[in-house]
Protein backbone atom coordinates (compact mmCIF):
# COMPACT_ATOMS: atom_id res chain seq x y z
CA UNK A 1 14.16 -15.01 16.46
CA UNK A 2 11.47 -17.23 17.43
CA UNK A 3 8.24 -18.03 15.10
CA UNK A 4 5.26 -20.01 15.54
CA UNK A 5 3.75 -20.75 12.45
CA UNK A 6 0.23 -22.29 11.17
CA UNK A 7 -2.20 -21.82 7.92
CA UNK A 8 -1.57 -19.00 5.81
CA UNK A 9 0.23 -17.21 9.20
CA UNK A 10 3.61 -16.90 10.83
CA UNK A 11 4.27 -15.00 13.69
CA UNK A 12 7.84 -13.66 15.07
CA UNK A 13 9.16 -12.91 18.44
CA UNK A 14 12.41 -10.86 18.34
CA UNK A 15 14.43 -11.40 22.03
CA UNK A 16 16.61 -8.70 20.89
CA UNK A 17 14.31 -6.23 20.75
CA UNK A 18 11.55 -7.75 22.41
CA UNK A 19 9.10 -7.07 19.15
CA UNK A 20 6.15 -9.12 18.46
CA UNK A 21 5.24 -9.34 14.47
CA UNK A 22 3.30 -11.69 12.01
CA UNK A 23 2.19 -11.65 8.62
CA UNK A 24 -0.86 -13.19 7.08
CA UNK A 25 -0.94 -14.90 3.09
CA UNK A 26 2.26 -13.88 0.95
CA UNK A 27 2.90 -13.39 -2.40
CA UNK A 28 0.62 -11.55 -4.03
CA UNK A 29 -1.69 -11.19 -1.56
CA UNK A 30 0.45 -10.61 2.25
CA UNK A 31 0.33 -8.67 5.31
CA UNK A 32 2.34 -7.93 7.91
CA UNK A 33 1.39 -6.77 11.58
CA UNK A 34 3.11 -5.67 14.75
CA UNK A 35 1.52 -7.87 17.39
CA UNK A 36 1.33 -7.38 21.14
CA UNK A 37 3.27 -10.59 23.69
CA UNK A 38 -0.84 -11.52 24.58
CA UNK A 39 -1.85 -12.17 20.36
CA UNK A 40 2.09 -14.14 20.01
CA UNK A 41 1.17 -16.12 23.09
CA UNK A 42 -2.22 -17.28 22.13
CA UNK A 43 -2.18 -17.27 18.49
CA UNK A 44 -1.41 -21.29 18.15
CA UNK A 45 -3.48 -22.15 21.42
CA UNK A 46 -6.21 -25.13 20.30
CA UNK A 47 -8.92 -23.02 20.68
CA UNK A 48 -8.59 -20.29 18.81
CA UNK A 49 -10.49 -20.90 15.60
CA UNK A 50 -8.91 -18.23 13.55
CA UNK A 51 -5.68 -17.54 14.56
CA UNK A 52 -6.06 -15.09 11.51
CA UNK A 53 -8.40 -12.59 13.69
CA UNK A 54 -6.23 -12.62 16.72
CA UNK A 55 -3.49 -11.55 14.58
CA UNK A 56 -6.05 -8.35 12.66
CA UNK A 57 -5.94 -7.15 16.34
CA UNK A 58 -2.34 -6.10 15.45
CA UNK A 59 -0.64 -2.76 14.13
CA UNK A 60 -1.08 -3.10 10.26
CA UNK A 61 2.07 -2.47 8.96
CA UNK A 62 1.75 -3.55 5.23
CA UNK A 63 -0.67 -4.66 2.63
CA UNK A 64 -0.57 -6.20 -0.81
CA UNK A 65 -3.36 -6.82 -2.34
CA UNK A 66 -3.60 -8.67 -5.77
CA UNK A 67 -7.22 -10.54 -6.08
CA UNK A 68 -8.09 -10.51 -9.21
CA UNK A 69 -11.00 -8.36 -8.49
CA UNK A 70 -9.23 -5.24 -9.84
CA UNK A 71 -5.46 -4.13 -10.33
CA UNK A 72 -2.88 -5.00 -7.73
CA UNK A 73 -2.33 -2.62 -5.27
CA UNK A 74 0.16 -2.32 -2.37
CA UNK A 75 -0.46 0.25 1.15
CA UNK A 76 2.42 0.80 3.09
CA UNK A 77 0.86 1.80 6.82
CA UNK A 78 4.36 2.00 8.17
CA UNK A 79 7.53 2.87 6.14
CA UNK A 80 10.01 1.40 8.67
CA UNK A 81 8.16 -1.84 7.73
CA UNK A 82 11.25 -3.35 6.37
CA UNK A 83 12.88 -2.55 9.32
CA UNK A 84 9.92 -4.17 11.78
CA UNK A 85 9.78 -7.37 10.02
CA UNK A 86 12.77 -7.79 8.95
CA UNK A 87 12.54 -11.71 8.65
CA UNK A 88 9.26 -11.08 6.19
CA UNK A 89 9.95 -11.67 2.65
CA UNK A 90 7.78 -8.73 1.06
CA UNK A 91 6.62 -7.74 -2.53
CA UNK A 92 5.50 -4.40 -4.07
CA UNK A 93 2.62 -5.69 -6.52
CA UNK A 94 0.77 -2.84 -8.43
CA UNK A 95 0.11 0.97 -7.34
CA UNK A 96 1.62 1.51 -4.58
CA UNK A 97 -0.76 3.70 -2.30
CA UNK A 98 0.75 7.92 -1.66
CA UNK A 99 1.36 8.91 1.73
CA UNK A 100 -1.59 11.37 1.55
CA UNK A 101 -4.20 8.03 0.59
CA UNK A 102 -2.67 6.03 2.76
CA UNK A 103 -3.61 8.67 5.75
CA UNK A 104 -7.26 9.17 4.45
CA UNK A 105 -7.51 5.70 4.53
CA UNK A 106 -6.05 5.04 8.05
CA UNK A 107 -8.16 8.04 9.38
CA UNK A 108 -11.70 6.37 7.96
CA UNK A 109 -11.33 2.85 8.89
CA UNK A 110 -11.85 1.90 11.93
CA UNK A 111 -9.83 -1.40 11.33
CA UNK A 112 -6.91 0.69 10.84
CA UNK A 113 -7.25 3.44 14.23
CA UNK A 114 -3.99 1.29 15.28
CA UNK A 115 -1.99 2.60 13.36
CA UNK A 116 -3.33 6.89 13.73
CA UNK A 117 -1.21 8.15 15.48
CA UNK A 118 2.28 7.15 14.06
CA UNK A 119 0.65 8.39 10.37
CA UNK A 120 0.03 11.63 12.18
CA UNK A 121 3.42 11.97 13.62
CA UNK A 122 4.76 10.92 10.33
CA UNK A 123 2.05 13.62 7.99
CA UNK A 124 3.06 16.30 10.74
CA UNK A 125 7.07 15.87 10.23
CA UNK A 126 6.10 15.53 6.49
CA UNK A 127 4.51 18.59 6.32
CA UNK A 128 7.18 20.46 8.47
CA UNK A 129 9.98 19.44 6.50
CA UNK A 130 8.06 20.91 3.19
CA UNK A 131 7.33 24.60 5.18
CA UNK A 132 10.89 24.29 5.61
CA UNK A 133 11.81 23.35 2.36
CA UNK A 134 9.86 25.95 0.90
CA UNK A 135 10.90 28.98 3.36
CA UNK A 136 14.20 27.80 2.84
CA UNK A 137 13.86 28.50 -1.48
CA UNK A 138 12.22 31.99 -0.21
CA UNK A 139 14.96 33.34 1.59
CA UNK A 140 18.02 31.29 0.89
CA UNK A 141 18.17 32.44 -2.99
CA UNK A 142 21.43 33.02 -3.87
CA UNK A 143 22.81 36.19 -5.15
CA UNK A 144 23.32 36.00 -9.21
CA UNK A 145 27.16 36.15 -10.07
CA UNK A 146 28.37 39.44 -11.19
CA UNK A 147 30.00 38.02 -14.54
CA UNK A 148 31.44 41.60 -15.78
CA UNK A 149 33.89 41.88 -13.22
CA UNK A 150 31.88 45.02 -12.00
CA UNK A 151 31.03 45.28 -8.55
């Protein structure tokens, strides 16, 4: 893996799976982002006064949020997070946002359209696996045991 880091920023290029990714803060207060080749490549160039905003252009994959201006909190945009940034050390501080928030959220902010359509895909297999789960407590009950011996 190859970084390039700077204030409060690191970003990771991963040859082996050619995956761009950076996180902003840590600690208490950290994100992590799935950047395109173009934000990696430009991020540390001299002028680029916040490399901060180049990297916001990014995927949002993970948020904790502990500020001081109300209870911790952590919103998980992407559960394969772990799996994305693998080289990220991460922290679950607070609440941690439901999936159902988490997709009302994602839906309302515009700063988060990146990341619509894998929280759809995701709600959609969500909610298919439940019809199934329920249809399958519908018609797979199992007989009761006939404990008398009678049949």
């Amino acid at each position: 893996m190859e970084f390039k880091t700077g204030i409060g920023w690191r970003c990771c290029y991963d040859p082996e799976r050619n995956l761009y990714t950076a996180e902003i803060g840590g600690g208490p207060n950290h994100d992590l982002y799935e950047i395109t080749k173009e934000i990696y490549d430009h991020v540390d160039d001299p002028d680029i006064e916040w490399p901060t905003s180049l990297i916001n252009q990014g995927r949002h994959l993970y948020m904790a949020v502990d500020d001081r201006c109300g209870p911790p909190y952590t919103v998980i945009l992407d559960s394969d997070y772990k799996e994305i940034c693998p080289w990220a050390s991460t922290r679950i501080s607070g609440k941690v946002w439901d999936d159902d928030l988490t997709d009302e959220a994602v839906e309302v902010f515009a700063s988060e359209a990146n990341n619509r359509e894998q929280r759809r895909a995701k709600k959609a297999r969500r909610e298919k696996e439940a019809a199934e789960k329920a249809s399958g407590k519908k018609s797979g009950r199992k007989k009761k045991k006939d404990v008398t011996g009678e049949h």
